[in-house]
N, C-alpha and C. Protein backbone atom coordinates (compact mmCIF):
# COMPACT_ATOMS: atom_id res chain seq x y z
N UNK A 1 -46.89 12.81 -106.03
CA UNK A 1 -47.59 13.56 -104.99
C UNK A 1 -48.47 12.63 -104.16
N UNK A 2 -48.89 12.03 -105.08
CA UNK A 2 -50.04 10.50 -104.02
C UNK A 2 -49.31 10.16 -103.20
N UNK A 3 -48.35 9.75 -103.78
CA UNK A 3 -47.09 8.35 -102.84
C UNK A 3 -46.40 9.12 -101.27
N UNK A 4 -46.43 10.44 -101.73
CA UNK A 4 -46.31 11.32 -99.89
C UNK A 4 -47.21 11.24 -99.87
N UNK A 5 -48.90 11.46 -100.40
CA UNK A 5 -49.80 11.50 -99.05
C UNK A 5 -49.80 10.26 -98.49
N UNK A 6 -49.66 8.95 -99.41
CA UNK A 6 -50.20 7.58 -98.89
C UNK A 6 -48.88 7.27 -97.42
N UNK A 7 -48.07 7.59 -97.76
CA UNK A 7 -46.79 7.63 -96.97
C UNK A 7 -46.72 8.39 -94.98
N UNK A 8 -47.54 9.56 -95.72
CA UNK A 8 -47.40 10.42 -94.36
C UNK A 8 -49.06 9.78 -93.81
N UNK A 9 -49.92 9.29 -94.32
CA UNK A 9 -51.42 8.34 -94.05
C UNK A 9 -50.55 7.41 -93.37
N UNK A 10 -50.02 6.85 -93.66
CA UNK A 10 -49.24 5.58 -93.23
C UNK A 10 -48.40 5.78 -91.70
N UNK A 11 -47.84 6.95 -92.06
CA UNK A 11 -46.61 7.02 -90.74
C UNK A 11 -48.02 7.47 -89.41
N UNK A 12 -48.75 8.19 -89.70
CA UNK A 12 -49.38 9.18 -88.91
C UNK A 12 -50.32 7.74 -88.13
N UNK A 13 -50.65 6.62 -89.17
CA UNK A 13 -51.43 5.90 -88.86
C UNK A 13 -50.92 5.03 -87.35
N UNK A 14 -49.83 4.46 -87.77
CA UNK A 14 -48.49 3.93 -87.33
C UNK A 14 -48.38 4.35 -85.46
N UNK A 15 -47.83 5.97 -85.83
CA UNK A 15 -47.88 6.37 -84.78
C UNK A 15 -49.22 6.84 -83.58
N UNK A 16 -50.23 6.17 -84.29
CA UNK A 16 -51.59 6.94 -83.49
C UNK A 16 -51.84 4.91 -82.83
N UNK A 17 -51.41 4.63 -83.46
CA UNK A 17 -51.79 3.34 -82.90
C UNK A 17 -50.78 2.61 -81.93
N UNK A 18 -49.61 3.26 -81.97
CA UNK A 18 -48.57 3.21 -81.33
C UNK A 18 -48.93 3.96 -79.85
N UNK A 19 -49.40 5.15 -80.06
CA UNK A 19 -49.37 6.44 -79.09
C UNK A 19 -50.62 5.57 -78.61
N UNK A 20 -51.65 4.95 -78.97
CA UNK A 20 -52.67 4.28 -78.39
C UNK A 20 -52.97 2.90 -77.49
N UNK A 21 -51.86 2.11 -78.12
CA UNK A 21 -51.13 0.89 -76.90
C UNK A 21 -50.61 1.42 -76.39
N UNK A 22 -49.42 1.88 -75.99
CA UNK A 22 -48.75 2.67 -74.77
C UNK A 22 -50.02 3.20 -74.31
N UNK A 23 -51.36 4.12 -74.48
CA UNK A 23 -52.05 4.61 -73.39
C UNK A 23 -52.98 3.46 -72.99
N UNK A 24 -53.02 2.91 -73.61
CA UNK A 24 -54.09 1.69 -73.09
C UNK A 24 -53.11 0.81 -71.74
N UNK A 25 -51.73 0.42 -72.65
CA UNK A 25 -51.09 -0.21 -71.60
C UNK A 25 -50.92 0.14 -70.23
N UNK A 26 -50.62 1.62 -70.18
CA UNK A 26 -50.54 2.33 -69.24
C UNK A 26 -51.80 2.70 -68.15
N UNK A 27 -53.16 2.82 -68.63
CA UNK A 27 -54.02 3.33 -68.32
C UNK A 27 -54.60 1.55 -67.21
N UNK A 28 -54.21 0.53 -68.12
CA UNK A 28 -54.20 -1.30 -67.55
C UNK A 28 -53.37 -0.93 -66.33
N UNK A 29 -52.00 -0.71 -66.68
CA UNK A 29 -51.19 -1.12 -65.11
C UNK A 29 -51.61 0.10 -64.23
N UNK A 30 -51.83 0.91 -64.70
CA UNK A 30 -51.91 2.11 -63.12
C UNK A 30 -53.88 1.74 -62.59
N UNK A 31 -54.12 0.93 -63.50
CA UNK A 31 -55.68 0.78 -62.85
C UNK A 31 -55.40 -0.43 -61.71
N UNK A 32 -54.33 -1.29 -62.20
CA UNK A 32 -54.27 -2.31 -61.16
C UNK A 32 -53.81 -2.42 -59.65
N UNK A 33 -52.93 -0.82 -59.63
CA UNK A 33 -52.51 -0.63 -58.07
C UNK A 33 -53.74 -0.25 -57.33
């Protein structure tokens, strides 16, 4: 039961930091036009 929570901690982590470069990246180039 640990090893899914540490697992879905992991993916969720993954993707929030993922979902967070893409907005950063994005938020960089549309500031530069």
């Amino acid at each position: 039961m640990l090893e899914i929570f540490f697992t879905a901690l992991l993916i969720f982590v993954a993707v929030l930091i993922g979902w967070f470069s893409v907005y950063a990246v994005y938020k960089l180039y549309s500031g530069q036009r």
